[in-house]
N, C-alpha and C. Protein backbone atom coordinates (compact mmCIF):
# COMPACT_ATOMS: atom_id res chain seq x y z
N UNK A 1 40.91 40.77 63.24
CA UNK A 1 41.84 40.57 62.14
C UNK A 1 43.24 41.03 62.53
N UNK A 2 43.37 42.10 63.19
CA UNK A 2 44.73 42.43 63.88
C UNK A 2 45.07 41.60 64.29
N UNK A 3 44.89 41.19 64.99
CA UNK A 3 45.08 39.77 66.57
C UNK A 3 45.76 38.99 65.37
N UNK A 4 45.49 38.41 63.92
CA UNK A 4 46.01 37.58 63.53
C UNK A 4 48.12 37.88 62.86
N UNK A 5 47.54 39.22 62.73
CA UNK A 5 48.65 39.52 62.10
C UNK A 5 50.22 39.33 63.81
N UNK A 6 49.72 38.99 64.63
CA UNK A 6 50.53 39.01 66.07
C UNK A 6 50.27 37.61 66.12
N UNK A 7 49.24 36.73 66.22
CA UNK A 7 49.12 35.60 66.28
C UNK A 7 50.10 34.23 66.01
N UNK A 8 50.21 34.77 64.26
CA UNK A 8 50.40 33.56 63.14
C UNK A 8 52.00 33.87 63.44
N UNK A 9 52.93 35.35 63.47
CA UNK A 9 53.68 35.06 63.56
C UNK A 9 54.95 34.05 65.09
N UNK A 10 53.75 34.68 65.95
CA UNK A 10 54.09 33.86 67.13
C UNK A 10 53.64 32.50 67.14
N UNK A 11 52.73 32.17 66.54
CA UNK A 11 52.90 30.36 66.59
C UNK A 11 54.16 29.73 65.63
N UNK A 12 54.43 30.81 64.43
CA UNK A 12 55.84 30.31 64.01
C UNK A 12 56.55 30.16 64.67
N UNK A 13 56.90 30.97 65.39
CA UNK A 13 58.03 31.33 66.10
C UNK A 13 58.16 30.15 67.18
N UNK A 14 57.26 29.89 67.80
CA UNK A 14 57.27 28.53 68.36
C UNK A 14 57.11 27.20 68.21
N UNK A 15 56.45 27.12 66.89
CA UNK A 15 56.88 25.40 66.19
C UNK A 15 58.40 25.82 66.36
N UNK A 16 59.07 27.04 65.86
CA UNK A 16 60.96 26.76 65.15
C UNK A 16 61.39 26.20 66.71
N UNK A 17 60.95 27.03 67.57
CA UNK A 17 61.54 26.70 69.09
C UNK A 17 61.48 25.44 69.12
N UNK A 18 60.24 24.96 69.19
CA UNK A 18 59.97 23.76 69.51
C UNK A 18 60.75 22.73 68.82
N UNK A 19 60.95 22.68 67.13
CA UNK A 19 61.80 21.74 66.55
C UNK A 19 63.17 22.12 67.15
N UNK A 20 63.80 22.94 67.34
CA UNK A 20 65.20 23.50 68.06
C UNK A 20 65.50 22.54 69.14
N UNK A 21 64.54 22.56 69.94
CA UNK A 21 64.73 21.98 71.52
C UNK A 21 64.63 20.20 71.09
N UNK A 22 63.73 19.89 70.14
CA UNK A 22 63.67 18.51 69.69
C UNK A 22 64.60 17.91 69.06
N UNK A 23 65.20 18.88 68.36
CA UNK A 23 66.46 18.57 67.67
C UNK A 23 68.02 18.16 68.66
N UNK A 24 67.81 19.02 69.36
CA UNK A 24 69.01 19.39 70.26
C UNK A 24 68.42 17.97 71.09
N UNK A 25 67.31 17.47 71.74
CA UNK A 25 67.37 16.39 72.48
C UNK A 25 67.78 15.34 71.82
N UNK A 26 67.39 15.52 70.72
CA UNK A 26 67.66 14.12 70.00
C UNK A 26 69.05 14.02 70.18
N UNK A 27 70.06 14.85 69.35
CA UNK A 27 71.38 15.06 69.54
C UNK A 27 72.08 14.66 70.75
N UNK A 28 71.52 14.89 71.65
CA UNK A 28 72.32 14.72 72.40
C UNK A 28 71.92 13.09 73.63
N UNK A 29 71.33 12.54 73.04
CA UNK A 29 70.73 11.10 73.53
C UNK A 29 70.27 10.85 74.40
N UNK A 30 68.86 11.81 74.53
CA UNK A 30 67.83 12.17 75.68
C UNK A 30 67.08 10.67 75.63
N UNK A 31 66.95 10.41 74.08
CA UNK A 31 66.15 9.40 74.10
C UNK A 31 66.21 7.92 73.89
N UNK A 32 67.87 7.66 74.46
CA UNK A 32 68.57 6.61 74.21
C UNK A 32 67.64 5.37 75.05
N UNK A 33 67.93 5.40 76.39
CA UNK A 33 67.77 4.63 77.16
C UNK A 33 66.41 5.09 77.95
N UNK A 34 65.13 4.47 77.40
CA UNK A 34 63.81 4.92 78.27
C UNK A 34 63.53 3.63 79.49
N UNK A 35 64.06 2.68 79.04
CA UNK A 35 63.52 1.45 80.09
C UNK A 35 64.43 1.34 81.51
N UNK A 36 66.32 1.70 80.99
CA UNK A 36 67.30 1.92 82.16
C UNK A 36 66.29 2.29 83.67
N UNK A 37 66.24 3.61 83.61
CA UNK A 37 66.14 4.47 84.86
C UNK A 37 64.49 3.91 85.53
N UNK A 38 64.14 3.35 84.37
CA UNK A 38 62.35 2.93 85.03
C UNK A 38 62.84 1.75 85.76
N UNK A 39 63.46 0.86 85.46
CA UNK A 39 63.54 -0.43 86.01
C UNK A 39 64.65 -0.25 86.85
N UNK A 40 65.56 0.48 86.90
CA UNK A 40 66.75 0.64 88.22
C UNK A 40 66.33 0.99 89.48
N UNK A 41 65.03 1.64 89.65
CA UNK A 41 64.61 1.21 91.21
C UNK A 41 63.91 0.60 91.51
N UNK A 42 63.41 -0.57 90.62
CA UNK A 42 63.11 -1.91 91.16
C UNK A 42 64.32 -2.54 91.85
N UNK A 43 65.48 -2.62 91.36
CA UNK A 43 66.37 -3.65 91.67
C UNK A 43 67.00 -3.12 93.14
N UNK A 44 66.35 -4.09 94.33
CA UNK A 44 67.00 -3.54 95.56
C UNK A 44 68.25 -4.06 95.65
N UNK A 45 69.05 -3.04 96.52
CA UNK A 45 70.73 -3.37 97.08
C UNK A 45 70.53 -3.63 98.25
N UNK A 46 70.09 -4.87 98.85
CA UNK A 46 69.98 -5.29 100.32
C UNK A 46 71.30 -5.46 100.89
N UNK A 47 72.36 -5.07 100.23
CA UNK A 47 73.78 -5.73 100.92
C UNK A 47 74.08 -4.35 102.05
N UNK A 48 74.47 -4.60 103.45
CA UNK A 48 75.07 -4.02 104.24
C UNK A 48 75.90 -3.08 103.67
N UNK A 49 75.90 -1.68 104.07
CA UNK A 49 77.24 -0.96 103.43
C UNK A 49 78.33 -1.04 104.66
């Protein structure tokens, strides 16, 4: 029963983190472009530099 009273408040404490860090990605347009960077190294640059 102790264990809970240390428990419950530390899983709070880390959903808030967790929405914090989700929030802040969103904000800042982590999740704009998912297809860009997957498909940009398909496209080879065969041209001579």
């Amino acid at each position: 029963m102790d264990s809970l009273y240390i428990l419950i408040p530390l899983s709070l404490a880390l959903i808030v983190f967790i929405i914090i860090v989700l929030s802040w990605a969103i904000k800042n347009d982590q999740f704009d472009d998912l297809q860009g960077p997957a498909e940009s190294i398909l496209m080879d640059d065969d041209t001579p530099k």
